[in-house]
N, C-alpha and C. Protein backbone atom coordinates (compact mmCIF):
# COMPACT_ATOMS: atom_id res chain seq x y z
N UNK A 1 148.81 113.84 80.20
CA UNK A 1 147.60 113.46 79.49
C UNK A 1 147.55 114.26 78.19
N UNK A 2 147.46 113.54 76.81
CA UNK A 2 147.59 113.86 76.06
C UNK A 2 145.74 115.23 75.73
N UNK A 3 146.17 115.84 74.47
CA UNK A 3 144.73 116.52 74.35
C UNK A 3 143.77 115.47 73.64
N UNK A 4 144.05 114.26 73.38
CA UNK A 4 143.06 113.78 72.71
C UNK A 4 142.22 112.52 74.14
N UNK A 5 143.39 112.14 74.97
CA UNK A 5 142.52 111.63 76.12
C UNK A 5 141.59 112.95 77.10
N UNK A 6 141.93 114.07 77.02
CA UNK A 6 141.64 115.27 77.71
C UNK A 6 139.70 115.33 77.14
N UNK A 7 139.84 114.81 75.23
CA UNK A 7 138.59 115.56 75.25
C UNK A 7 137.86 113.97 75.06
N UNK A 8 138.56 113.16 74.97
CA UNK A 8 137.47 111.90 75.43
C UNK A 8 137.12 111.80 76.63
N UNK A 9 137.77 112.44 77.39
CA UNK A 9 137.09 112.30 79.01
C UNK A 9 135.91 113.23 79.36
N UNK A 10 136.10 114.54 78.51
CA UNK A 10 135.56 115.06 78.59
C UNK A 10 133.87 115.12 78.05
N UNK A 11 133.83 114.38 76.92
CA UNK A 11 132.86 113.75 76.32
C UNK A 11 132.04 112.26 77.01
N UNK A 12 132.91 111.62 77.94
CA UNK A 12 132.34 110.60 78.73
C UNK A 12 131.30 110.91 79.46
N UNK A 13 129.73 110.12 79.62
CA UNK A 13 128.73 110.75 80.78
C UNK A 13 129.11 110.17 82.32
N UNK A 14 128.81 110.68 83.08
CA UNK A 14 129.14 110.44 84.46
C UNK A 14 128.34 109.11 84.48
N UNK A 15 127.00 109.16 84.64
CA UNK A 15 126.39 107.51 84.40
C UNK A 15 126.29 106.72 83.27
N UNK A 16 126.49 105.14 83.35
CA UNK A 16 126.03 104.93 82.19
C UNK A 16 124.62 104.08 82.31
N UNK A 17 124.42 103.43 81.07
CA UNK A 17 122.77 102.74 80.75
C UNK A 17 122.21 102.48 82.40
N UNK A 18 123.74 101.44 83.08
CA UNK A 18 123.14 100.31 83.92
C UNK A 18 123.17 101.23 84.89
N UNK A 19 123.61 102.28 85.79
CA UNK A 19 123.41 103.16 86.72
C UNK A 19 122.02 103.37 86.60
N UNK A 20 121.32 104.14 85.41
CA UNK A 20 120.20 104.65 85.31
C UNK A 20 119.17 103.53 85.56
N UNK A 21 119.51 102.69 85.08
CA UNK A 21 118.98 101.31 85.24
C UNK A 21 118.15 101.41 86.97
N UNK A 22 119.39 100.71 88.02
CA UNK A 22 119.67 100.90 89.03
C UNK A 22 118.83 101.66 89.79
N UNK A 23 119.16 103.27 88.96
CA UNK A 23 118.47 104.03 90.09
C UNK A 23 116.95 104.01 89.97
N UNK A 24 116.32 103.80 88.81
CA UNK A 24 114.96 103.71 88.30
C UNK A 24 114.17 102.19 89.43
N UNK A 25 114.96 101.04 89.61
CA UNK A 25 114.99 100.45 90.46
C UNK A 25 114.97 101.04 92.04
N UNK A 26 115.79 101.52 92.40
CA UNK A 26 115.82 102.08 93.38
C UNK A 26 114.69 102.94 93.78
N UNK A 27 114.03 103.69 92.93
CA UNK A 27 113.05 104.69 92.82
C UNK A 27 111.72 103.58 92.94
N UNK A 28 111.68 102.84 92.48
CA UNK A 28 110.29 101.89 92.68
C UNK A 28 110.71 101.57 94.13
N UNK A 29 111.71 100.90 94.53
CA UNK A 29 111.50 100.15 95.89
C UNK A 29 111.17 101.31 97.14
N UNK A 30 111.68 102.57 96.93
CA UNK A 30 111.10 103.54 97.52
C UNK A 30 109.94 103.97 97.71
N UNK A 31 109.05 103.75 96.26
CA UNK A 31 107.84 103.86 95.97
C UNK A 31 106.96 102.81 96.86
N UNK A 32 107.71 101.94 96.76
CA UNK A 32 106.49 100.73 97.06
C UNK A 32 106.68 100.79 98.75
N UNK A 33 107.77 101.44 99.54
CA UNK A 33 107.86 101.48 100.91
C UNK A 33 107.16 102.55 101.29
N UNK A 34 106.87 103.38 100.33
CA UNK A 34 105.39 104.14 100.68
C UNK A 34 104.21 104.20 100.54
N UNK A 35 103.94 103.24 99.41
CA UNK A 35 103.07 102.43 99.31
C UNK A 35 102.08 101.85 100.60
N UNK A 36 103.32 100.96 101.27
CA UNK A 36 103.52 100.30 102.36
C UNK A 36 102.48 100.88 103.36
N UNK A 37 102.70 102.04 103.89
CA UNK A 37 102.96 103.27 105.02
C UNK A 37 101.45 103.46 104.61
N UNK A 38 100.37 103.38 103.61
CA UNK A 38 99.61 104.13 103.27
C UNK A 38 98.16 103.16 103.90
N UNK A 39 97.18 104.11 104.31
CA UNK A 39 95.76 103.07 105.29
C UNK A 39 95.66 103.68 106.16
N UNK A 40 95.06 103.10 107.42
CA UNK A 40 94.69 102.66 108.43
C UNK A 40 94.16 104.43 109.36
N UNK A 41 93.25 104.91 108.02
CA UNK A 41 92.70 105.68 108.87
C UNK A 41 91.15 105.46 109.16
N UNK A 42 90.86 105.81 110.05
CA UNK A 42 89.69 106.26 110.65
C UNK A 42 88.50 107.04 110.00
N UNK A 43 87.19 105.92 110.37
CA UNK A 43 86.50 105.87 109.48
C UNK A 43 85.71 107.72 110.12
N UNK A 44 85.59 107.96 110.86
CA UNK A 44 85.49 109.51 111.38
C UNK A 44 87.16 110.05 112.99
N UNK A 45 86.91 111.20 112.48
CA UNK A 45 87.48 111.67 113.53
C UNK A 45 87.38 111.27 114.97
N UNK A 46 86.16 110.91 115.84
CA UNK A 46 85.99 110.63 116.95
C UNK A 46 86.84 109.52 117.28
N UNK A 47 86.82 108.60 116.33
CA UNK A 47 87.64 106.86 116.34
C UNK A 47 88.88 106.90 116.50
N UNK A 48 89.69 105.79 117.35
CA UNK A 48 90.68 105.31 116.75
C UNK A 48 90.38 104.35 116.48
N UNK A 49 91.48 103.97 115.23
CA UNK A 49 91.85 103.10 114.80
C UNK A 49 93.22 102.42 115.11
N UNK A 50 93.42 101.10 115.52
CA UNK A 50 94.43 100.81 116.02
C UNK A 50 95.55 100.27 114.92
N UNK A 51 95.17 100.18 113.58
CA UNK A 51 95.71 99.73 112.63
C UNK A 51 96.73 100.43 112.11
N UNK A 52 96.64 101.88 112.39
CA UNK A 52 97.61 102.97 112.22
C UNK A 52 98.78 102.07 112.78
N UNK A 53 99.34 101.85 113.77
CA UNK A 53 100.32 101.13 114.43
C UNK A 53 100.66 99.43 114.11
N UNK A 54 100.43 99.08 112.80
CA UNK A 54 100.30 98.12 112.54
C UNK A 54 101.81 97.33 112.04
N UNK A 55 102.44 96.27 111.98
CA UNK A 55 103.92 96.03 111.63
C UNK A 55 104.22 96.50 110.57
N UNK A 56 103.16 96.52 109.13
CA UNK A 56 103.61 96.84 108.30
C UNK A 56 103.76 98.43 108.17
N UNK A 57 102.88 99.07 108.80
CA UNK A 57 103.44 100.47 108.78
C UNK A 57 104.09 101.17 109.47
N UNK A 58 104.41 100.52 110.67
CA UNK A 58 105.48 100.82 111.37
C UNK A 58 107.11 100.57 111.31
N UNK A 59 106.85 99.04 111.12
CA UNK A 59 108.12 98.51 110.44
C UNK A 59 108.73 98.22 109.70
N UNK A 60 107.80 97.29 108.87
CA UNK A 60 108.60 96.96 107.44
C UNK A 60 108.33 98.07 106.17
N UNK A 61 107.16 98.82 106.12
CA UNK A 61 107.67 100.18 105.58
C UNK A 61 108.85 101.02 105.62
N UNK A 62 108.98 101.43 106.26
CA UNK A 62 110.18 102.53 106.56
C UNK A 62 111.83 101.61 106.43
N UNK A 63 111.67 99.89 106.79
CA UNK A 63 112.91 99.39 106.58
C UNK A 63 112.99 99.20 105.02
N UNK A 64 111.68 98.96 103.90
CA UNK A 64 112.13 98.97 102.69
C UNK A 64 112.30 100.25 102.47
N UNK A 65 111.84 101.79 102.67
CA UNK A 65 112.26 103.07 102.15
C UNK A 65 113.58 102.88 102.42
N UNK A 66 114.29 103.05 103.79
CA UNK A 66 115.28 102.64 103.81
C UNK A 66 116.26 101.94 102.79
N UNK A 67 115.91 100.72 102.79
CA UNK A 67 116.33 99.78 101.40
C UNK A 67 116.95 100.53 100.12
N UNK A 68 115.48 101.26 99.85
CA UNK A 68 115.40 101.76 98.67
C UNK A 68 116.14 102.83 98.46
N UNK A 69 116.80 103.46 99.96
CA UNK A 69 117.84 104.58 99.26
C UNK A 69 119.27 104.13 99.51
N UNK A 70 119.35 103.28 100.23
CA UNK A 70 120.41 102.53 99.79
C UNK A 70 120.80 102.19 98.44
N UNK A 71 119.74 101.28 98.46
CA UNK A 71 120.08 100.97 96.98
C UNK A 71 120.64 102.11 95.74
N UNK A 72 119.63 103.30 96.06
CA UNK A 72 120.29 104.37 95.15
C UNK A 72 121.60 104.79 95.31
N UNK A 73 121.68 105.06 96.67
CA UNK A 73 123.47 104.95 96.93
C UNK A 73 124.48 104.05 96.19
N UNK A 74 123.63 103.22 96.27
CA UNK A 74 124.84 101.91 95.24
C UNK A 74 124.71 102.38 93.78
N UNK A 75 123.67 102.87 93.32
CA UNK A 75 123.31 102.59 92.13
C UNK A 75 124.58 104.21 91.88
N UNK A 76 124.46 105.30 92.28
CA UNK A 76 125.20 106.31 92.01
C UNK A 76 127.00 106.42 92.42
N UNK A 77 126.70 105.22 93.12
CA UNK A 77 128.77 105.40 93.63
C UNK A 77 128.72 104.03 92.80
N UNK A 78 128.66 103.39 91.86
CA UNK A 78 129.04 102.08 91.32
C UNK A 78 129.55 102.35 90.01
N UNK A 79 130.77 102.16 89.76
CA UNK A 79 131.40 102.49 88.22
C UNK A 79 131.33 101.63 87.16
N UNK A 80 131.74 102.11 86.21
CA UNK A 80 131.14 101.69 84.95
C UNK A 80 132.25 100.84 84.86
N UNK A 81 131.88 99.37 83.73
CA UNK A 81 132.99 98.87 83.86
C UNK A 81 133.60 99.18 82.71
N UNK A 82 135.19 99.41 82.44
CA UNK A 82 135.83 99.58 81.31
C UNK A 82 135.77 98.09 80.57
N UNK A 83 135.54 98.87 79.51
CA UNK A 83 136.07 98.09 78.47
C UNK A 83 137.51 97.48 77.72
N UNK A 84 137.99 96.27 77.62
CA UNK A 84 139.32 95.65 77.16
C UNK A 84 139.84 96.70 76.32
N UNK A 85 139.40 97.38 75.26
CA UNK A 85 140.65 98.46 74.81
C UNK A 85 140.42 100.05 75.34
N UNK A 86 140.06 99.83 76.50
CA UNK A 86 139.80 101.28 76.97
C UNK A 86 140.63 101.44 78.59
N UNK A 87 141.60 100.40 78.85
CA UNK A 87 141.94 100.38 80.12
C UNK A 87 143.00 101.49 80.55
N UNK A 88 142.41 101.87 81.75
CA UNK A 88 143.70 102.72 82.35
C UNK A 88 145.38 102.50 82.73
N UNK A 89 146.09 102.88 82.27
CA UNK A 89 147.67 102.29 83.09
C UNK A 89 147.60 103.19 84.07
């Protein structure tokens, strides 16, 4: 490896635009699966409320948080695509 590919690599950012993109995405769908999760308390202490246990906060909450860090997973292991005069041999 020559010194002039040495300091273009070195100057390359680890993410680019569309990663950040991605993860900013990712960060809302997280958001909104906690969103989700949020209610069903009791209007005093003495009460229950049975709503606490409800599908959406039991289930489909926690499967979009879920989601949502997946998604960041993708968004941080997904490479950039090269460009036609920038290809590796």
């Amino acid at each position: 490896m020559t010194k002039k590919k040495k300091s273009e690599s070195k100057n390359q950012l680890v993410f680019t635009k569309e990663n950040y993109k991605l993860l900013i995405i990712g960060a809302i769908i997280i958001v909104i699966g906690f969103l989700l999760m949020v209610g069903g308390k009791a209007e005093s202490p003495d009460q229950f409320n049975p709503e606490v246990f409800s599908f959406r906060r039991i289930t489909l909450a926690p499967i979009v948080v879920l989601l949502g860090f997946a998604f960041e997973i993708y968004a941080i292991m997904k490479k950039p695509k090269e460009s036609n005069g920038e290809q590796s041999s």
